[in-house]
C-alpha atoms as a PDB file:
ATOM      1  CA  UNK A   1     -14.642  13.958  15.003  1.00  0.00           C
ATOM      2  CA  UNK A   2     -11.893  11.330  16.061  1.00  0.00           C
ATOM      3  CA  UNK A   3     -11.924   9.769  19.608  1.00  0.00           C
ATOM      4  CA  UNK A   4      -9.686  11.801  22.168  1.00  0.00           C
ATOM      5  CA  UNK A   5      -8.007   8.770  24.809  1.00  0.00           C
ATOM      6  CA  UNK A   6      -6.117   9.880  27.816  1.00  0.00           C
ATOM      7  CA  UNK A   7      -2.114   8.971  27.413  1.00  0.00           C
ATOM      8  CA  UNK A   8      -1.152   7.446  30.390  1.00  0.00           C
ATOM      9  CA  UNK A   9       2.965   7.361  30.023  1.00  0.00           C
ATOM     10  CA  UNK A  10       3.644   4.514  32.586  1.00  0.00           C
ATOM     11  CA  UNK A  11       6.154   1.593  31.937  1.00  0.00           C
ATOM     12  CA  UNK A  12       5.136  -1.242  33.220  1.00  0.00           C
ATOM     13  CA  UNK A  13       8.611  -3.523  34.650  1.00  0.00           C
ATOM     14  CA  UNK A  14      10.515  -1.677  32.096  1.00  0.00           C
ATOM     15  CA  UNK A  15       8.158  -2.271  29.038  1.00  0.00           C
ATOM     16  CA  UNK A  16       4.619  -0.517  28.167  1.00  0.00           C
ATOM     17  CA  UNK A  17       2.057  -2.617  28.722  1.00  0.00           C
ATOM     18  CA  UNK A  18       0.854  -0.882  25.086  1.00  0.00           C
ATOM     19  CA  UNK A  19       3.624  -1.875  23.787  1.00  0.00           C
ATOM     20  CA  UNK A  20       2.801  -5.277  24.616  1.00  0.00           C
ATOM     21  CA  UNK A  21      -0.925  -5.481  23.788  1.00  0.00           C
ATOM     22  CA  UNK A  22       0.116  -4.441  20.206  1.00  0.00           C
ATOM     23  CA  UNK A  23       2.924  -6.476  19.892  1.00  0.00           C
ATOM     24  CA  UNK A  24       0.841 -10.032  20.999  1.00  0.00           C
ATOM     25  CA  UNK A  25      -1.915  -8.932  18.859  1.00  0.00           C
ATOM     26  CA  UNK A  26       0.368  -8.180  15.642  1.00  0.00           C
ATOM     27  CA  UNK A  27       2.541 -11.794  16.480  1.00  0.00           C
ATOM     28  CA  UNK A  28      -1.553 -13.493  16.605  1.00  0.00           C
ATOM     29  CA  UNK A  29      -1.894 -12.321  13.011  1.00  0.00           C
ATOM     30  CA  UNK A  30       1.449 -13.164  11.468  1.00  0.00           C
ATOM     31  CA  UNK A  31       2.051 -16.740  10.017  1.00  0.00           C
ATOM     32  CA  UNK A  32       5.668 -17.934  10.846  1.00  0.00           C
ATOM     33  CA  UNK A  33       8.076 -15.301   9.291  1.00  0.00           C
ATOM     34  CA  UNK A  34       5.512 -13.700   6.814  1.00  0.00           C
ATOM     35  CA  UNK A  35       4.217 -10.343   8.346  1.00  0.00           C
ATOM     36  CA  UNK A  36       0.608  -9.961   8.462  1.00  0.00           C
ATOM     37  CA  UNK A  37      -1.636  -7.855   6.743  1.00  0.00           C
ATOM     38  CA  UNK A  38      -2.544  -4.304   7.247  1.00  0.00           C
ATOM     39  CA  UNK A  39      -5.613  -5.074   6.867  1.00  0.00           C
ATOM     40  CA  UNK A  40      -5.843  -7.795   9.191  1.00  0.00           C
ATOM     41  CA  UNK A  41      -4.990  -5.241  12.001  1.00  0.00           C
ATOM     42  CA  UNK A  42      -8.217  -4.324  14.440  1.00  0.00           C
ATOM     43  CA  UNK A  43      -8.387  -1.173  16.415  1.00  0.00           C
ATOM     44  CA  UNK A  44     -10.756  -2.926  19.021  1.00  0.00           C
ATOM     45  CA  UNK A  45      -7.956  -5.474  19.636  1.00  0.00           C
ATOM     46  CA  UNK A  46      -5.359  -2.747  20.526  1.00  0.00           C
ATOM     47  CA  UNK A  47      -8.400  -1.556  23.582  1.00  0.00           C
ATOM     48  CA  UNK A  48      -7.248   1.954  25.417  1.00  0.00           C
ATOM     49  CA  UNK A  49      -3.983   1.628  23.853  1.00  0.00           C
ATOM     50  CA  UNK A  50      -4.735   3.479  20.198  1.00  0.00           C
ATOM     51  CA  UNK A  51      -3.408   6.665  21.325  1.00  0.00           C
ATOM     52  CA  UNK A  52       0.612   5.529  21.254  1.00  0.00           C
ATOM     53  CA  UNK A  53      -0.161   3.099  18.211  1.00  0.00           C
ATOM     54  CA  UNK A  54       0.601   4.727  14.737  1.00  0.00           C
ATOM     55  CA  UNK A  55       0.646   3.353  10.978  1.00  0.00           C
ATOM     56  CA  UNK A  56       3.669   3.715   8.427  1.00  0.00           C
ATOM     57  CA  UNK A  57       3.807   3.718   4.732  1.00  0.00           C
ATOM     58  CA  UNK A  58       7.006   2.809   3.061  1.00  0.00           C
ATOM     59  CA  UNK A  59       7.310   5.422   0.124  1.00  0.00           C
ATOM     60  CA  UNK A  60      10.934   5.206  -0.930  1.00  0.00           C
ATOM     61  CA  UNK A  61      14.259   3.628   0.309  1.00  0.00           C
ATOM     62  CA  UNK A  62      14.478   4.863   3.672  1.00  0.00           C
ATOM     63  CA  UNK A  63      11.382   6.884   4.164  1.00  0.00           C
ATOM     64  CA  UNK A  64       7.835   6.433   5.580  1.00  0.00           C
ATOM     65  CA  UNK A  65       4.714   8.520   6.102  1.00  0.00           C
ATOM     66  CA  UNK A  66       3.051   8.116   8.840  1.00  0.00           C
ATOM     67  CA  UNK A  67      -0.572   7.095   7.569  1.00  0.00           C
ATOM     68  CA  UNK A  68      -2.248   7.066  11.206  1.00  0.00           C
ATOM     69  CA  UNK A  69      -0.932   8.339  14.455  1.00  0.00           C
ATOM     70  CA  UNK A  70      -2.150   8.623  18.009  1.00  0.00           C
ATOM     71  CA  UNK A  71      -2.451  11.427  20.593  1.00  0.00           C
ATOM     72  CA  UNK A  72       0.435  10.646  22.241  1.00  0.00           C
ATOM     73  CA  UNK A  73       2.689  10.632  18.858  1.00  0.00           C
ATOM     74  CA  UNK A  74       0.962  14.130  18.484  1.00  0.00           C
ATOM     75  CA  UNK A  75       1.956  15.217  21.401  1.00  0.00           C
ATOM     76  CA  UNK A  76       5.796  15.224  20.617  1.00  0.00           C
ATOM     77  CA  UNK A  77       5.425  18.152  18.247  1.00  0.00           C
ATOM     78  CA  UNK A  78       2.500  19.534  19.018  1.00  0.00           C
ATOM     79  CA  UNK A  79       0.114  18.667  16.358  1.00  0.00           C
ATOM     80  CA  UNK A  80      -1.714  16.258  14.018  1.00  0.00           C
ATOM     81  CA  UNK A  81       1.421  13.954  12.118  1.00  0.00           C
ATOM     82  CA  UNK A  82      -1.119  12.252   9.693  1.00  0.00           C
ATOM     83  CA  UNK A  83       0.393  12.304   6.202  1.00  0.00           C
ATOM     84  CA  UNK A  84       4.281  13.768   7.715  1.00  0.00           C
ATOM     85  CA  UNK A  85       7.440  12.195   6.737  1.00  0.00           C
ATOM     86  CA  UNK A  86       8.243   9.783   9.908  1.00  0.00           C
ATOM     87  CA  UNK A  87      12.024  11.655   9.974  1.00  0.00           C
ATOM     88  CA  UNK A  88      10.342  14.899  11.030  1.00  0.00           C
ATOM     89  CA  UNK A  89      10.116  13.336  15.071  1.00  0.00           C
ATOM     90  CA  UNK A  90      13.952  12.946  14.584  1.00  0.00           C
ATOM     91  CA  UNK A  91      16.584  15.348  14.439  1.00  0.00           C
ATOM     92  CA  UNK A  92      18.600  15.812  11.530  1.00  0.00           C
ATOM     93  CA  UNK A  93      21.758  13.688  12.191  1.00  0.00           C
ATOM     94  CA  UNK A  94      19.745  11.121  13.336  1.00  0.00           C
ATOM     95  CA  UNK A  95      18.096  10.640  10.503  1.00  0.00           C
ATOM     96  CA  UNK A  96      20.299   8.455   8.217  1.00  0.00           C
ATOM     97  CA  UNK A  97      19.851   5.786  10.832  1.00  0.00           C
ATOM     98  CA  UNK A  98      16.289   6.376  10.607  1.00  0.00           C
ATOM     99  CA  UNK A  99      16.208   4.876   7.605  1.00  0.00           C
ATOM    100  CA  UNK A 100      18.757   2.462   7.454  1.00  0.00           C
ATOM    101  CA  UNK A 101      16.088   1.147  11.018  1.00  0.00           C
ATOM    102  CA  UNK A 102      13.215   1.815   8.671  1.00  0.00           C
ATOM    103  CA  UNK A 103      15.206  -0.672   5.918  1.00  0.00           C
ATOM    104  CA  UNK A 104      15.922  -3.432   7.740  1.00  0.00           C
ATOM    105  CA  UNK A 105      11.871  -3.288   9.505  1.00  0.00           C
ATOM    106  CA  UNK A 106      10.942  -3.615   5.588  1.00  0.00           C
ATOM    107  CA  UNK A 107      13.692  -5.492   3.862  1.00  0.00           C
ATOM    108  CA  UNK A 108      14.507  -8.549   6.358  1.00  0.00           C
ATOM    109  CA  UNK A 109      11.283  -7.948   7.687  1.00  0.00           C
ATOM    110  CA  UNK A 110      12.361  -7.531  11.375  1.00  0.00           C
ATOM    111  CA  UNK A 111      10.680  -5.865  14.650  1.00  0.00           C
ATOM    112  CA  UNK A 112      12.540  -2.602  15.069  1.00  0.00           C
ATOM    113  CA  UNK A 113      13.051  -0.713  18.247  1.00  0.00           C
ATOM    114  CA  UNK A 114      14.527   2.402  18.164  1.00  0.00           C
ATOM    115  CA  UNK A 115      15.146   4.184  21.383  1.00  0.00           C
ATOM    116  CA  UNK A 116      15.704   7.828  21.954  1.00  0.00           C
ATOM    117  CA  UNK A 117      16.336  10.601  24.369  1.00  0.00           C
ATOM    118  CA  UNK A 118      13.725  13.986  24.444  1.00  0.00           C
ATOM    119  CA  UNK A 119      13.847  17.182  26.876  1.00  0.00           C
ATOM    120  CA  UNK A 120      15.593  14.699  29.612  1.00  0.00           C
ATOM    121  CA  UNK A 121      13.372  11.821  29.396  1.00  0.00           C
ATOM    122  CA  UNK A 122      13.914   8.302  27.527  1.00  0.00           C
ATOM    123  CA  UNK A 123      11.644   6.609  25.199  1.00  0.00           C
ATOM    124  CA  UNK A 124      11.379   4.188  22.692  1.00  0.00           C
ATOM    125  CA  UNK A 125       9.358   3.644  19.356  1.00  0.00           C
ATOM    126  CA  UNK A 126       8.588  -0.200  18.171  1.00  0.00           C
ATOM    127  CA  UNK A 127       7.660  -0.862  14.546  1.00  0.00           C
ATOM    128  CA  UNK A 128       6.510  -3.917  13.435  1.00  0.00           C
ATOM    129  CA  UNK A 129       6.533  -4.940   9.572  1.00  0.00           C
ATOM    130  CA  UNK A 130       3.253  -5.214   7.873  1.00  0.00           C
ATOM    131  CA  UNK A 131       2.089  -6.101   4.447  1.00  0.00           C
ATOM    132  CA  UNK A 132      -0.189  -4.692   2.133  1.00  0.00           C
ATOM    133  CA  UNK A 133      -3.322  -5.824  -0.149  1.00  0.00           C
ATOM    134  CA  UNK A 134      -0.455  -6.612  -2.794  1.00  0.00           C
ATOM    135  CA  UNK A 135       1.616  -8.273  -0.565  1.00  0.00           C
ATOM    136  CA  UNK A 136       4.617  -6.535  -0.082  1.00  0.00           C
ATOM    137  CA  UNK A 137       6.218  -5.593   2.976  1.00  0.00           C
ATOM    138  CA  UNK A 138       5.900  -1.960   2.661  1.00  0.00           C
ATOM    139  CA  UNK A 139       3.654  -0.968   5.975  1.00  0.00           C
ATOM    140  CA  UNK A 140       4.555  -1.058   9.835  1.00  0.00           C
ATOM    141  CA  UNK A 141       2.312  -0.549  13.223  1.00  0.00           C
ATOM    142  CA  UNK A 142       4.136   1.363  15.402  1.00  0.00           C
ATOM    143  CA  UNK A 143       3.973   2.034  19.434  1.00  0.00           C
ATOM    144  CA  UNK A 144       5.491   4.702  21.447  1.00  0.00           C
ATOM    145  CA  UNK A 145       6.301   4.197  24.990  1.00  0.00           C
ATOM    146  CA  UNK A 146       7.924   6.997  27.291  1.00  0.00           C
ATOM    147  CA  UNK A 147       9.267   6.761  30.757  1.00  0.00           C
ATOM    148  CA  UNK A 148       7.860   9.281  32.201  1.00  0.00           C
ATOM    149  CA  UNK A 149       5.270  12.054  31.698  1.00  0.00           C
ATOM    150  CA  UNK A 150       6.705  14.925  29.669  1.00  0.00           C
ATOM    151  CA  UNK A 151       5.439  18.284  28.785  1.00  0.00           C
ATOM    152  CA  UNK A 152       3.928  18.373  25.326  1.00  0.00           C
ATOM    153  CA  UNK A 153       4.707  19.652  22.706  1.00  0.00           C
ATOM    154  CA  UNK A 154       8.331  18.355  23.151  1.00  0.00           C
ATOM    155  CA  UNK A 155      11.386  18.737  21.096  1.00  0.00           C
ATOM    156  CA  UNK A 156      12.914  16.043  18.473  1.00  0.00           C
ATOM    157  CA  UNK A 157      14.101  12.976  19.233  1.00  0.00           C
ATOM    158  CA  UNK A 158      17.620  12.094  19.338  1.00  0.00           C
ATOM    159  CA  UNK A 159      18.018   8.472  19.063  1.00  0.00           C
ATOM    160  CA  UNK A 160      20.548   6.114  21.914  1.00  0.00           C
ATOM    161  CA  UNK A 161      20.154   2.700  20.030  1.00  0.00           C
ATOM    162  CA  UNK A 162      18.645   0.459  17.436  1.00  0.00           C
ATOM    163  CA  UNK A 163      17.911  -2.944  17.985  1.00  0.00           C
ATOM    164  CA  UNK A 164      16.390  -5.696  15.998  1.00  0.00           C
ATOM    165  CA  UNK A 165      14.278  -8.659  16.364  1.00  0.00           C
ATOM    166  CA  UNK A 166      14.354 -10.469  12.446  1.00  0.00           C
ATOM    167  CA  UNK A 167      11.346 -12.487  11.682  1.00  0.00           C
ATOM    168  CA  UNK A 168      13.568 -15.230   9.836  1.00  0.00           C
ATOM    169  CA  UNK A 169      16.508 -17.100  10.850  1.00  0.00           C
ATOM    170  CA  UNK A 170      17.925 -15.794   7.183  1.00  0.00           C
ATOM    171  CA  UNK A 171      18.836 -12.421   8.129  1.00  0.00           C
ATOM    172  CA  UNK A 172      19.356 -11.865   4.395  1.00  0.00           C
ATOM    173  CA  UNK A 173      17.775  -8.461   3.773  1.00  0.00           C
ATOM    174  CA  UNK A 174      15.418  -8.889   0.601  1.00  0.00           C
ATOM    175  CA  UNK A 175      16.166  -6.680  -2.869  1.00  0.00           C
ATOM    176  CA  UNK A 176      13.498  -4.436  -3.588  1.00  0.00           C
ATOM    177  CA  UNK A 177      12.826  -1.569  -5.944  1.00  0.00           C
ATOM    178  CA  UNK A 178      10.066   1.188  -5.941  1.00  0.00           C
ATOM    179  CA  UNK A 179       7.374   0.606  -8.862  1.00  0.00           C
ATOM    180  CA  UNK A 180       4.596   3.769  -9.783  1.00  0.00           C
ATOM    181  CA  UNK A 181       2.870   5.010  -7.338  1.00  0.00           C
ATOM    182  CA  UNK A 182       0.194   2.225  -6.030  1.00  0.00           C
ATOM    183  CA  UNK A 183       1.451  -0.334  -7.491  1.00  0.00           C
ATOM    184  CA  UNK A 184       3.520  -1.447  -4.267  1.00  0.00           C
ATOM    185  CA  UNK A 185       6.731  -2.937  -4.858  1.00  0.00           C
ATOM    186  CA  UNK A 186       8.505  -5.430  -6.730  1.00  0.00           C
ATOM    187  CA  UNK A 187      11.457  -8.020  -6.184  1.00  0.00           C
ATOM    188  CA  UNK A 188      14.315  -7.457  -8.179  1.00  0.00           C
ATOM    189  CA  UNK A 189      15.048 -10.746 -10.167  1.00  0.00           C
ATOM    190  CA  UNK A 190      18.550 -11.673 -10.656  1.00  0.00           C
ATOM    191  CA  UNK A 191      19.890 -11.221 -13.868  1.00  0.00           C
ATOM    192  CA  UNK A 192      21.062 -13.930 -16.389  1.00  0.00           C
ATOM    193  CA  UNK A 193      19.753 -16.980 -17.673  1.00  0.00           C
ATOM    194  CA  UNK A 194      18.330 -19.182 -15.760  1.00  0.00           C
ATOM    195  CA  UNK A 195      20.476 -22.530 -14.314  1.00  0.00           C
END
């Protein structure tokens, strides 16, 4: 039986102070531009803030399941999100950019934070890029902060705006393709003989 933890929805000055316990700890782990490794990521280090943190897993262009999620993720529709496609928080026209935010958290890598608008109140979710066993950036801890407490469950989230924070000076986004399922991905070589 998991561990329930009370969801306090406070910002603190305009950013959650979860938000910023999981962002210092995921920055501690990461060496220059390379993200670090899911595996390197500790739940004790994260303290009473696990309920707004969640996991993604990259499983095509543009799409992630969400491999982990806490109460207060839960709480927007109502029930357990472990193994749903991330897109099912967002409403349907909102979900090309979605994945084109999802893209550029896995391809660049960069911090992505996309803010959004439920049932009146404002929000935002942060998703940092993480790599797995095999290297490849294809994972990202998430946190959700809202500003204010809201009635659960509530509806889907329309998102306001995008931004992103790239890891590397080269904002070149990387070329990747899908390989079989668990073997992670692959960098698409350029084509042509070698100069």
């Amino acid at each position: 039986m998991g561990v329930v933890v009370q969801f306090d929805r406070t910002l603190i000055k305009g950013r959650c102070q979860a938000e910023a316990t999981v962002g210092a700890h995921w920055d501690s782990l990461r060496d220059g531009a390379e993200p670090p490794l899911r595996s390197q990521i500790r739940a004790a280090s994260l303290g009473a803030h696990l309920d707004r943190v969640f996991l993604l897993q990259r499983i095509a262009p543009g799409h992630g399941r969400l491999r982990l999620s806490g109460g207060a993720l839960n709480d927007i529709l109502g029930m357990d999100l472990r193994g749903m496609p991330v897109s099912a928080l967002f409403t349907g026209a909102d979900r090309r950019d979605l994945a084109e935010a999802l893209e550029d958290c896995w391809q660049r890598p960069a911090i992505v934070t996309i803010s959004f608008q439920c049932n009146g109140s404002r929000g935002h979710l942060t998703l940092w890029p993480m790599r797995s066993d095999l290297g490849d950036t294809s994972r990202a801890l998430g946190c959700l902060s809202l500003d204010a407490t809201t009635p659960a469950p509530l509806s889907r989230l329309h998102i306001t705006r995008i931004s992103y924070e790239p890891l590397s000076t080269n904002d070149c986004p990387k070329t990747e393709k899908p390989a079989h399922v668990g073997a992670g991905l692959c960098l698409v070589e350029p084509e042509g003989p070698l100069a």
